[in-house]
Protein backbone atom coordinates (compact mmCIF):
# COMPACT_ATOMS: atom_id res chain seq x y z
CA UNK A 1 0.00 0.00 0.00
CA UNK A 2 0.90 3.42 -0.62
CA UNK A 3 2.09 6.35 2.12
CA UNK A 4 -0.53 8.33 3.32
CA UNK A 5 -1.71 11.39 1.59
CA UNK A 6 -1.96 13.37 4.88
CA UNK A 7 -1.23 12.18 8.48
CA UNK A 8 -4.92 13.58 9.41
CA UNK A 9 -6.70 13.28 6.10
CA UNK A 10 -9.82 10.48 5.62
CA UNK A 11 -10.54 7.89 8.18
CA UNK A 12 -7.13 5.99 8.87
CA UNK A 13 -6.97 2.21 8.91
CA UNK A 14 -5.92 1.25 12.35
CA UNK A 15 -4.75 -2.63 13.79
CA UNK A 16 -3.94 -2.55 17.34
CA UNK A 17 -1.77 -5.72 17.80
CA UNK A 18 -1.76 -6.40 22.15
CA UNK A 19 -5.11 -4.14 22.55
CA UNK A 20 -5.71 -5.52 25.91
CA UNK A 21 -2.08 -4.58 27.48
CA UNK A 22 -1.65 -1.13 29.12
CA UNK A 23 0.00 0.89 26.02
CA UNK A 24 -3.15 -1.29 23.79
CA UNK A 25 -5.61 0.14 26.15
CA UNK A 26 -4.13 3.68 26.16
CA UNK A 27 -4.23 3.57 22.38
CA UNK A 28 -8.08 3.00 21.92
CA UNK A 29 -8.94 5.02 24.99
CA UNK A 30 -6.83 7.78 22.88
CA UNK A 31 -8.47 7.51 19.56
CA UNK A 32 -11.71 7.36 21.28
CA UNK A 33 -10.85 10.59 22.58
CA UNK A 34 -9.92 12.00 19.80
CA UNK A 35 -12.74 10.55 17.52
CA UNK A 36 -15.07 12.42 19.57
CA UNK A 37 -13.16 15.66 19.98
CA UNK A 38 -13.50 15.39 16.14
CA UNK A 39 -9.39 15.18 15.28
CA UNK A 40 -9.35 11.69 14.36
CA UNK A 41 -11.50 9.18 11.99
CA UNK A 42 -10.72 5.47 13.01
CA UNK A 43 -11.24 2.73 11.16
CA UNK A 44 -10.50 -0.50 13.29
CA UNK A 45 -9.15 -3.56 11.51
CA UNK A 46 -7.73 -5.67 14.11
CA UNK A 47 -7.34 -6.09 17.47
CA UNK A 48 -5.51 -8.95 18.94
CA UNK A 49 -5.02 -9.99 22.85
CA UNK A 50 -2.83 -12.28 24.57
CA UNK A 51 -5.58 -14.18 27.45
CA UNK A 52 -7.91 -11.29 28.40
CA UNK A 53 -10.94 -12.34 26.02
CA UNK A 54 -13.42 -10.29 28.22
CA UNK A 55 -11.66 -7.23 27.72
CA UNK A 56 -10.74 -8.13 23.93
CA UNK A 57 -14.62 -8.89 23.40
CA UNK A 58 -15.09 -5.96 25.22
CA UNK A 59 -13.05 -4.21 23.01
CA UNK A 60 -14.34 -5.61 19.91
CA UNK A 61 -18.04 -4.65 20.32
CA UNK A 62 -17.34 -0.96 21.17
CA UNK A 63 -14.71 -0.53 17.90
CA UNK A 64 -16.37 -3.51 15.50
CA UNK A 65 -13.27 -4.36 13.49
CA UNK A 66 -12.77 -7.10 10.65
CA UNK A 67 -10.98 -9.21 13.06
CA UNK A 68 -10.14 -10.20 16.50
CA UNK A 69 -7.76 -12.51 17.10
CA UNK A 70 -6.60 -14.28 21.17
CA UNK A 71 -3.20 -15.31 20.95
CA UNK A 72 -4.14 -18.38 23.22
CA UNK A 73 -5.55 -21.16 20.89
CA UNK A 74 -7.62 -22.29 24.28
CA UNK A 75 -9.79 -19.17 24.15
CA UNK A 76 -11.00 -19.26 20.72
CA UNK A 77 -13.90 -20.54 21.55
CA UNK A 78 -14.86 -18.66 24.54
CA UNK A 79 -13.73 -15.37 22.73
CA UNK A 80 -16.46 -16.49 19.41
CA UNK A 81 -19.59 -16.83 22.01
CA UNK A 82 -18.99 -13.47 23.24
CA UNK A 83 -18.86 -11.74 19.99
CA UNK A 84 -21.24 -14.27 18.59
CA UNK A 85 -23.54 -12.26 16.31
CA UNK A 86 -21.49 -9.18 16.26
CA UNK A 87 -20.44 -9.94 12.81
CA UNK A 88 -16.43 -9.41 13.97
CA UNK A 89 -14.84 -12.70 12.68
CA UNK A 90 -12.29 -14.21 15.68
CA UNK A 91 -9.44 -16.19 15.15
CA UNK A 92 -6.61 -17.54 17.86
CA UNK A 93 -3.20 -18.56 18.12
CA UNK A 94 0.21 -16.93 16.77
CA UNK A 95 -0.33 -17.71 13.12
CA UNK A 96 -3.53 -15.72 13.34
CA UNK A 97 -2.43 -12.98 14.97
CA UNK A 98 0.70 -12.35 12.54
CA UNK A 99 -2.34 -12.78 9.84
CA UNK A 100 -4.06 -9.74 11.35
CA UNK A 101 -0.80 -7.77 11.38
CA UNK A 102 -0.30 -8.35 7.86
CA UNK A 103 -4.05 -6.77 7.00
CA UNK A 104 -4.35 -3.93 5.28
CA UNK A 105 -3.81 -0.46 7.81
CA UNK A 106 -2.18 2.51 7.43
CA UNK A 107 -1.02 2.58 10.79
CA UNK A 108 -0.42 -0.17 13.36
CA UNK A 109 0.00 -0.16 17.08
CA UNK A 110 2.92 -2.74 17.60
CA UNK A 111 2.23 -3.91 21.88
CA UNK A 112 2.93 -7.28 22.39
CA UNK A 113 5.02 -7.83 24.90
CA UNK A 114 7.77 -9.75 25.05
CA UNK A 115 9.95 -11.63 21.88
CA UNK A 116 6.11 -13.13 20.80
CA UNK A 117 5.78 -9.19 19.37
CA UNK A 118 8.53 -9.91 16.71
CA UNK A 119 6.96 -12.20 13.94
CA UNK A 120 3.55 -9.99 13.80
CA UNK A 121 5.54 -6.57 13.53
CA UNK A 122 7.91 -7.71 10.59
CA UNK A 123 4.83 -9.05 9.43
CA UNK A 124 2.72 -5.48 9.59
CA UNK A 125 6.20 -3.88 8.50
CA UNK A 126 6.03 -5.30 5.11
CA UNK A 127 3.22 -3.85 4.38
CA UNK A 128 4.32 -0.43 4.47
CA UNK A 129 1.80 0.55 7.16
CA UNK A 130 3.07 3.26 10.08
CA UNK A 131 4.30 0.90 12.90
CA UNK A 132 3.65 2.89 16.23
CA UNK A 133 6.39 0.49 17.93
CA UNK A 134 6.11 0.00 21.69
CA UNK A 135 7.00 -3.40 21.66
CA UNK A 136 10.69 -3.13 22.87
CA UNK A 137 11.85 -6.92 21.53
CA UNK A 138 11.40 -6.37 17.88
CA UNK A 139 13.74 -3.30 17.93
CA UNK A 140 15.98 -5.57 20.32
CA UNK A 141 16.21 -8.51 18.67
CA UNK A 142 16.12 -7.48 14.60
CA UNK A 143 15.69 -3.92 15.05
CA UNK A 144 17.94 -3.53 11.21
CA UNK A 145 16.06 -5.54 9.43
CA UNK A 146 12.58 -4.14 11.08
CA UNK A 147 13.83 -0.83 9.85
CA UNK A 148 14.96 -1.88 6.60
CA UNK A 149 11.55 -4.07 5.93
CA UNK A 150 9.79 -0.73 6.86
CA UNK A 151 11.84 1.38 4.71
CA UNK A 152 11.67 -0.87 1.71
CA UNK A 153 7.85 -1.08 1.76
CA UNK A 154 7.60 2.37 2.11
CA UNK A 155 6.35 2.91 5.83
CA UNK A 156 8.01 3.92 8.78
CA UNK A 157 8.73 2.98 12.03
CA UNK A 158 7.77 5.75 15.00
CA UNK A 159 8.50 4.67 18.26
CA UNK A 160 6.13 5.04 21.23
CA UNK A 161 8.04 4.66 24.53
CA UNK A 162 8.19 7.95 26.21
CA UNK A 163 12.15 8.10 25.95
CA UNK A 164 12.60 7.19 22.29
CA UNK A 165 9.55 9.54 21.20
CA UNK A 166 11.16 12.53 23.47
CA UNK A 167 14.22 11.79 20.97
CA UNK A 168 12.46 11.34 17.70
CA UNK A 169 10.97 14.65 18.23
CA UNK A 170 13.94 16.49 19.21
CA UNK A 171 16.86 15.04 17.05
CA UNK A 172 17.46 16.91 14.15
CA UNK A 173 18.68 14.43 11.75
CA UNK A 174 20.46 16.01 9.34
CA UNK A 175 22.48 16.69 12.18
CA UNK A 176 23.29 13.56 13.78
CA UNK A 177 26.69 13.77 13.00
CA UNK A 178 27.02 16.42 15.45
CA UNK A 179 25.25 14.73 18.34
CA UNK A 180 27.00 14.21 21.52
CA UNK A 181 25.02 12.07 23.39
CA UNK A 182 21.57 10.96 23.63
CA UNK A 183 20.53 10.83 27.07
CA UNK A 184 17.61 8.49 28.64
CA UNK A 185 16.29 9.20 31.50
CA UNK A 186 14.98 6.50 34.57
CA UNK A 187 12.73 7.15 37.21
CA UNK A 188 14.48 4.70 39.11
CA UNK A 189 12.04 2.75 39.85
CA UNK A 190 10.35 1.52 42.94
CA UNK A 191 13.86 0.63 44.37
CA UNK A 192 15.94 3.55 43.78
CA UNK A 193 16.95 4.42 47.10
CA UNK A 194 17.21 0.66 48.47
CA UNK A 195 19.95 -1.21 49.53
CA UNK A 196 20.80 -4.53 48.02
CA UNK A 197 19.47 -6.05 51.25
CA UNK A 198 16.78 -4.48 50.98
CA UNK A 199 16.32 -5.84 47.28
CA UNK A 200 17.20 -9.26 47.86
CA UNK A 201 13.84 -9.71 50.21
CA UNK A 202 11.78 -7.56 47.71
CA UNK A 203 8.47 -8.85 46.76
CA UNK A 204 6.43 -9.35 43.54
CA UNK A 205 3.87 -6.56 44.71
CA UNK A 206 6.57 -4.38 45.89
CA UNK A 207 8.46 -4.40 42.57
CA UNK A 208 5.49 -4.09 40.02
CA UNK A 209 4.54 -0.74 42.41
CA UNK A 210 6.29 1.61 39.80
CA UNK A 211 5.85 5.47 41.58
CA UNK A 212 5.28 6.74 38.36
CA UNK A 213 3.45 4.82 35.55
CA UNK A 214 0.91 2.42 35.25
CA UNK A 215 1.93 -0.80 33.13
CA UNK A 216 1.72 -4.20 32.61
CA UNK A 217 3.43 -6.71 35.38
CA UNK A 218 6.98 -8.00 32.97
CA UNK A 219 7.63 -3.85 32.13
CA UNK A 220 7.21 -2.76 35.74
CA UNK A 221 9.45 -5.40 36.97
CA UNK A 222 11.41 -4.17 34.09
CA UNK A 223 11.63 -0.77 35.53
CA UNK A 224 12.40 -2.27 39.00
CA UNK A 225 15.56 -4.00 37.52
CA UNK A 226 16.23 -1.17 35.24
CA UNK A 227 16.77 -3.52 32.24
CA UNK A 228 14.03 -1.95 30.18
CA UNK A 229 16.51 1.25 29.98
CA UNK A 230 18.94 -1.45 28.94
CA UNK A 231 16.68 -2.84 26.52
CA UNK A 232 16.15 1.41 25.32
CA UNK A 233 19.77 2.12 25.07
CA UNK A 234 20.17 -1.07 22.26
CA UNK A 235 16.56 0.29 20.85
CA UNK A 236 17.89 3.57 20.83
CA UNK A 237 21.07 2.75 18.99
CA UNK A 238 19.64 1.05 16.32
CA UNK A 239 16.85 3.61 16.15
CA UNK A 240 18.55 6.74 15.45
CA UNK A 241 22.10 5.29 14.29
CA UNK A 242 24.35 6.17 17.26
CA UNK A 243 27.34 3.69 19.05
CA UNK A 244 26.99 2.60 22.12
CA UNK A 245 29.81 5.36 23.51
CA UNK A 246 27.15 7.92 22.64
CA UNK A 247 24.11 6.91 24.35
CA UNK A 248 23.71 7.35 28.13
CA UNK A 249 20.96 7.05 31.13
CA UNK A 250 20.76 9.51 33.77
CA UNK A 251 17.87 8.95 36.70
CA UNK A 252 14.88 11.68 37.19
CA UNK A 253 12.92 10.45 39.72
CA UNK A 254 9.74 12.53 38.70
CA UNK A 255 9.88 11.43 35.04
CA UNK A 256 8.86 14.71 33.71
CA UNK A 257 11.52 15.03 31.51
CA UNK A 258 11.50 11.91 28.79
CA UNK A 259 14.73 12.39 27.10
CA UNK A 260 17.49 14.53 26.07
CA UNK A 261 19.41 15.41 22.86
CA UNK A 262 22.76 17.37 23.86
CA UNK A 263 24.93 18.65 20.62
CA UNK A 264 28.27 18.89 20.34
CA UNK A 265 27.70 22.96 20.42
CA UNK A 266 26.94 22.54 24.56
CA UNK A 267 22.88 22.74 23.56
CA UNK A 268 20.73 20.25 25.06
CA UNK A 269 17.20 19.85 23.83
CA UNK A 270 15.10 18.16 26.06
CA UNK A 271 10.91 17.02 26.03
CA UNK A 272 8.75 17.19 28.88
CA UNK A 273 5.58 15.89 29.78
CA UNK A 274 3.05 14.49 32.06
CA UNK A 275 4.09 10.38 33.02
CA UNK A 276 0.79 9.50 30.08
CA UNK A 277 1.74 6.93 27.22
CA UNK A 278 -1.84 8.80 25.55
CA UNK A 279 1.02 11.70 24.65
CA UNK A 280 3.50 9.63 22.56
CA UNK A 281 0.87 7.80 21.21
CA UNK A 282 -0.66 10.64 20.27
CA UNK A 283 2.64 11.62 18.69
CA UNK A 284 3.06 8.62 16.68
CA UNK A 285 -0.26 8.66 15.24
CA UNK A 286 -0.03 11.93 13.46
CA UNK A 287 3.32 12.47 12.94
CA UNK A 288 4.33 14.62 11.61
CA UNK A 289 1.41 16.93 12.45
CA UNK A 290 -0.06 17.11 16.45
CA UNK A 291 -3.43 15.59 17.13
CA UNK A 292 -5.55 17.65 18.50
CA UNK A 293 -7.67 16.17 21.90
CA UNK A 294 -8.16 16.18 25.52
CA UNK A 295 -4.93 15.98 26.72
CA UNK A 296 -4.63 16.46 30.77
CA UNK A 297 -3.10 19.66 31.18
CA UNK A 298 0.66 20.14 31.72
CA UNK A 299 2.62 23.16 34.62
CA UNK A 300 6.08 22.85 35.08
CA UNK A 301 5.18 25.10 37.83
CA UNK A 302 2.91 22.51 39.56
CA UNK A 303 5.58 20.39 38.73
CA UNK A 304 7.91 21.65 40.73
CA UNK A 305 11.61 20.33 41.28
CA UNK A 306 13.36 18.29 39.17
CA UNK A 307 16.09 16.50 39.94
CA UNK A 308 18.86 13.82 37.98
CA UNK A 309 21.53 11.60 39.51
CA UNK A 310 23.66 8.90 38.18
CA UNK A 311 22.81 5.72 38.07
CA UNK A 312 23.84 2.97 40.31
CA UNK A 313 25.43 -0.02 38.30
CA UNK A 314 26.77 -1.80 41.37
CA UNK A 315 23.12 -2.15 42.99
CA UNK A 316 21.62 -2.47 39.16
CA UNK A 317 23.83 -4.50 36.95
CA UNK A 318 21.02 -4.92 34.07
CA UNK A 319 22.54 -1.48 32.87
CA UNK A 320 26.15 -2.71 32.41
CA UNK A 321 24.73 -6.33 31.42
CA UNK A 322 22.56 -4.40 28.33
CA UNK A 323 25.44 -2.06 27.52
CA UNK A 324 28.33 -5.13 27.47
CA UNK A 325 25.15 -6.87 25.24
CA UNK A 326 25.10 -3.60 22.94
CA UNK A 327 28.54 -3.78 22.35
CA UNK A 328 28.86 -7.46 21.58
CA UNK A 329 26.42 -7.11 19.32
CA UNK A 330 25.53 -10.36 17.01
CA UNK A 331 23.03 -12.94 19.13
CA UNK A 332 24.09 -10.62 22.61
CA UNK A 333 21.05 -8.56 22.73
CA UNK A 334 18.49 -11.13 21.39
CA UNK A 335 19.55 -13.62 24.07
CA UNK A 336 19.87 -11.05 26.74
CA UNK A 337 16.03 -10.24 25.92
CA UNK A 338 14.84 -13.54 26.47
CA UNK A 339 16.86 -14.87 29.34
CA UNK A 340 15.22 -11.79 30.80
CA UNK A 341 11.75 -13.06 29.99
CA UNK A 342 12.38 -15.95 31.28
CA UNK A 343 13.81 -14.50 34.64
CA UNK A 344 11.27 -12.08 35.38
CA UNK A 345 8.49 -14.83 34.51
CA UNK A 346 10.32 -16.79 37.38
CA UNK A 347 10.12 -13.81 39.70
CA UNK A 348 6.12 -13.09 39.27
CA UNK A 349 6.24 -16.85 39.90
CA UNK A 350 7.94 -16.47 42.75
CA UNK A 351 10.43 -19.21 42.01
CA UNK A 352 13.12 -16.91 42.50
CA UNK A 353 14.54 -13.92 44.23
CA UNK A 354 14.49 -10.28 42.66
CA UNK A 355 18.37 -9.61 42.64
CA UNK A 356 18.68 -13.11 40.99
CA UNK A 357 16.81 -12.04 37.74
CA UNK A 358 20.06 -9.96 36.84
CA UNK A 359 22.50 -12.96 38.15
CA UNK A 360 20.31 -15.24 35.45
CA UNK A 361 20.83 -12.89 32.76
CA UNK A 362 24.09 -12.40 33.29
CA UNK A 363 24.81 -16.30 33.72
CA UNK A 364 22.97 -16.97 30.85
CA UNK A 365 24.83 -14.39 28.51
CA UNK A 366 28.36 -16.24 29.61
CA UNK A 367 27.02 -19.47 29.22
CA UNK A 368 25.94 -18.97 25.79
CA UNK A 369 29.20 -16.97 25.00
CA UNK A 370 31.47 -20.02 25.81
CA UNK A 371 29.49 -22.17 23.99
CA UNK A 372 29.96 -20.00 21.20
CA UNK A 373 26.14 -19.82 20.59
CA UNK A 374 25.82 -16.41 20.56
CA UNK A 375 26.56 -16.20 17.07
CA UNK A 376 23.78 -19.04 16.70
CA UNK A 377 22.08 -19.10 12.96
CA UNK A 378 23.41 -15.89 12.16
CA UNK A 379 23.40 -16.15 8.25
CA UNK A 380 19.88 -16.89 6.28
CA UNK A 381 16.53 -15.36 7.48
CA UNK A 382 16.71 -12.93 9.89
CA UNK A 383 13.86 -14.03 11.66
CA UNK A 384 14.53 -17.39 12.10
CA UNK A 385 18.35 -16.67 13.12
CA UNK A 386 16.40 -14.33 15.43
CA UNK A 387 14.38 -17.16 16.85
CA UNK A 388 16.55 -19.37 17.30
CA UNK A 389 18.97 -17.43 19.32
CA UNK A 390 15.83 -16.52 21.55
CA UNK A 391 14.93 -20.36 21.73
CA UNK A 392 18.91 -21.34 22.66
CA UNK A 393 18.51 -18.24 25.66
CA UNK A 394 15.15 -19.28 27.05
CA UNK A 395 16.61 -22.81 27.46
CA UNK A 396 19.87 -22.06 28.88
CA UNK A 397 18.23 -19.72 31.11
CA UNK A 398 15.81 -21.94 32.23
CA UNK A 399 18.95 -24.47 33.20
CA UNK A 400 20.88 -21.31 35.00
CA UNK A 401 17.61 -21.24 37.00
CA UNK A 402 17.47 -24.86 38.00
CA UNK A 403 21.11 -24.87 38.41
CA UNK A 404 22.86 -22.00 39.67
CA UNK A 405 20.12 -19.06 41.27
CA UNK A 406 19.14 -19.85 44.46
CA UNK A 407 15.20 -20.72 45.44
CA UNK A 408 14.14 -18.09 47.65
């Protein structure tokens, strides 16, 4: 399909792949905003959910698209009694859902979490739809050829985390050759200001708690870690083409400011903002023009103080774990991703303790080094060699935790 006449113009062809997730939830509550502030004609093709068919149903009946689609085959059936009648086909499984990616949209809402996001945004990629990217593994694990198969086809990829967007709408760049640094900023997280012994008795409801923003269970344990500003230093480098020696993190506990560009002229542009994934979102979908709705009112004034600080590496090693990832390069991040998936999945579990998710990574990462498997299926498709390095990681990791990280 061709680009879009006009980021506004016409009702715009929308698939929201991971509807029923936070950012998926923040994207239709958006559009329904701005469909009735007038801004914004929606045409919904698909929606797809991991396990929450009530809300997916839900979901479906309010937008009425071609398709819905429950990753879990189990569900299928539940999911076509309630939309029985409603004339929205359903479908289930991962094959269907990178089916529904591959419809025809102009713009697509990429939220899956976790690696399972990869297949279905390649797959919406190639058809040179807008991918609003929040899924963080895609970029992660292929990000080049995601950006290359959106390039080719004639889309573009706009990402939607609140630290890559700040960027993307301050870098200038026809002047990235002149950038210093780009700079990420952390909250911190709910853990911040605790000691590793505090850390090490930490519990699931504790570290999901983030003091800032609401999300899903996996990012806010993410956050706790600090890995997911691991994960956005390697999506940052592959999104706007800078080394690793150029990209740094630097904590703001109130998460008003989202991101920074400094130059190498001493200027450093900055955007600021509520914590409200509705404002990148927003961002992404009518890029480059601004949407027009509701948005909650922003005062630096009511603000107030804003503060930065270093980060801590010793009492969070996913930040030197990502960046030694980042600049190994090949399988590194990929496996890094999903021995982290398979950690944190552990910790909600409560198999394990919180300080050993990093220990697993990191174990995981050397295992797979000496073995020489991080260079695993490297040549041929990138999506299988991507796979399969994910595959190798989940299974090694799942060994480190049966044989090295201590039951709590």
């Amino acid at each position: 399909m061709g680009q879009l006449t006009g980021p506004l113009t016409g009702p715009r062809r929308v698939t929201v792949l991971g509807s029923t997730g936070s950012v998926g939830v923040s994207t239709l509550d958006l559009l329904e905003r701005a469909s009735a502030h007038g801004s914004a004609k929606v045409d919904v093709v698909a929606l797809t959910g991991g396990r929450n068919v009530a809300l997916l149903a839900e979901q479906a009946l309010k937008w009425r698209p071609e398709i819905a689609v429950v990753a879990d085959d189990s569900l299928l059936e539940e999911l076509g009694e309630r939309l029985k009648g409603s004339g929205v086909a359903v479908a289930a499984g991962s094959a269907a859902v990178r089916e529904a990616a591959a419809m025809d949209a102009d713009w697509v809402m990429s939220s899956i979490v976790g690696a399972a996001g990869l297949a279905p945004t390649l797959a919406a990629a190639r058809t040179g739809a807008i991918i609003a990217l929040a899924n963080k593994e895609s970029l992660v694990c292929a990000g080049p050829v995601l950006l290359e198969t959106a390039r080719q086809a004639g889309g573009m990829v706009i990402p939607v985390d609140s630290e890559h967007s700040a960027i993307f709408q301050v870098l200038q760049p026809d002047l990235l050759h002149r950038v210093a640094r780009l700079i990420l900023t952390a909250s911190g997280g709910p853990f911040r200001q605790w000691s590793k012994a505090q850390m090490k008795a930490a519990t699931v409801e504790q570290a999901v708690a983030h003091p800032n923003w609401s999300m899903g269970a996996k990012i806010s344990i993410d956050s706790a870690t600090m890995m997911n500003k691991g994960l956005e230093m390697i999506e940052a480098a592959y999104l706007f083409g800078v080394g690793s020696e150029r990209i740094d993190v630097v904590i703001h506990p109130q998460s008003i400011v989202h991101s920074l560009v400094e130059y190498q002229d001493g200027s450093t542009l900055a955007q600021l903002g509520g914590a409200d994934m509705r404002v990148p979102i927003a961002c992404a979908y009518a890029w480059p023009e601004r949407l027009p709705w509701p948005a909650p009112p922003f005062s630096l004034a009511a603000a107030g103080t804003l503060t930065f600080e270093a980060p801590d590496e010793e009492r969070f090693p996913a930040l030197a774990i990502a960046r030694s990832a980042m600049i190994a390069g090949r399988g590194a991040p990929g496996a890094m991703s999903a021995a982290n998936e398979i950690a944190v999945a552990a910790f909600l579990d409560r198999r394990i303790g919180f300080l050993d998710i990093a220990a697993a990574v990191s174990e995981t990462l050397e295992r797979m080094d000496a073995a020489g498997d991080l260079g695993a299926g490297a040549n041929g498709d990138a999506l299988e060699s991507a796979m399969n390095i994910d595959r190798s990681a989940r299974r090694i990791a799942a060994k480190v935790l049966a044989d090295v990280v201590p039951s709590n």
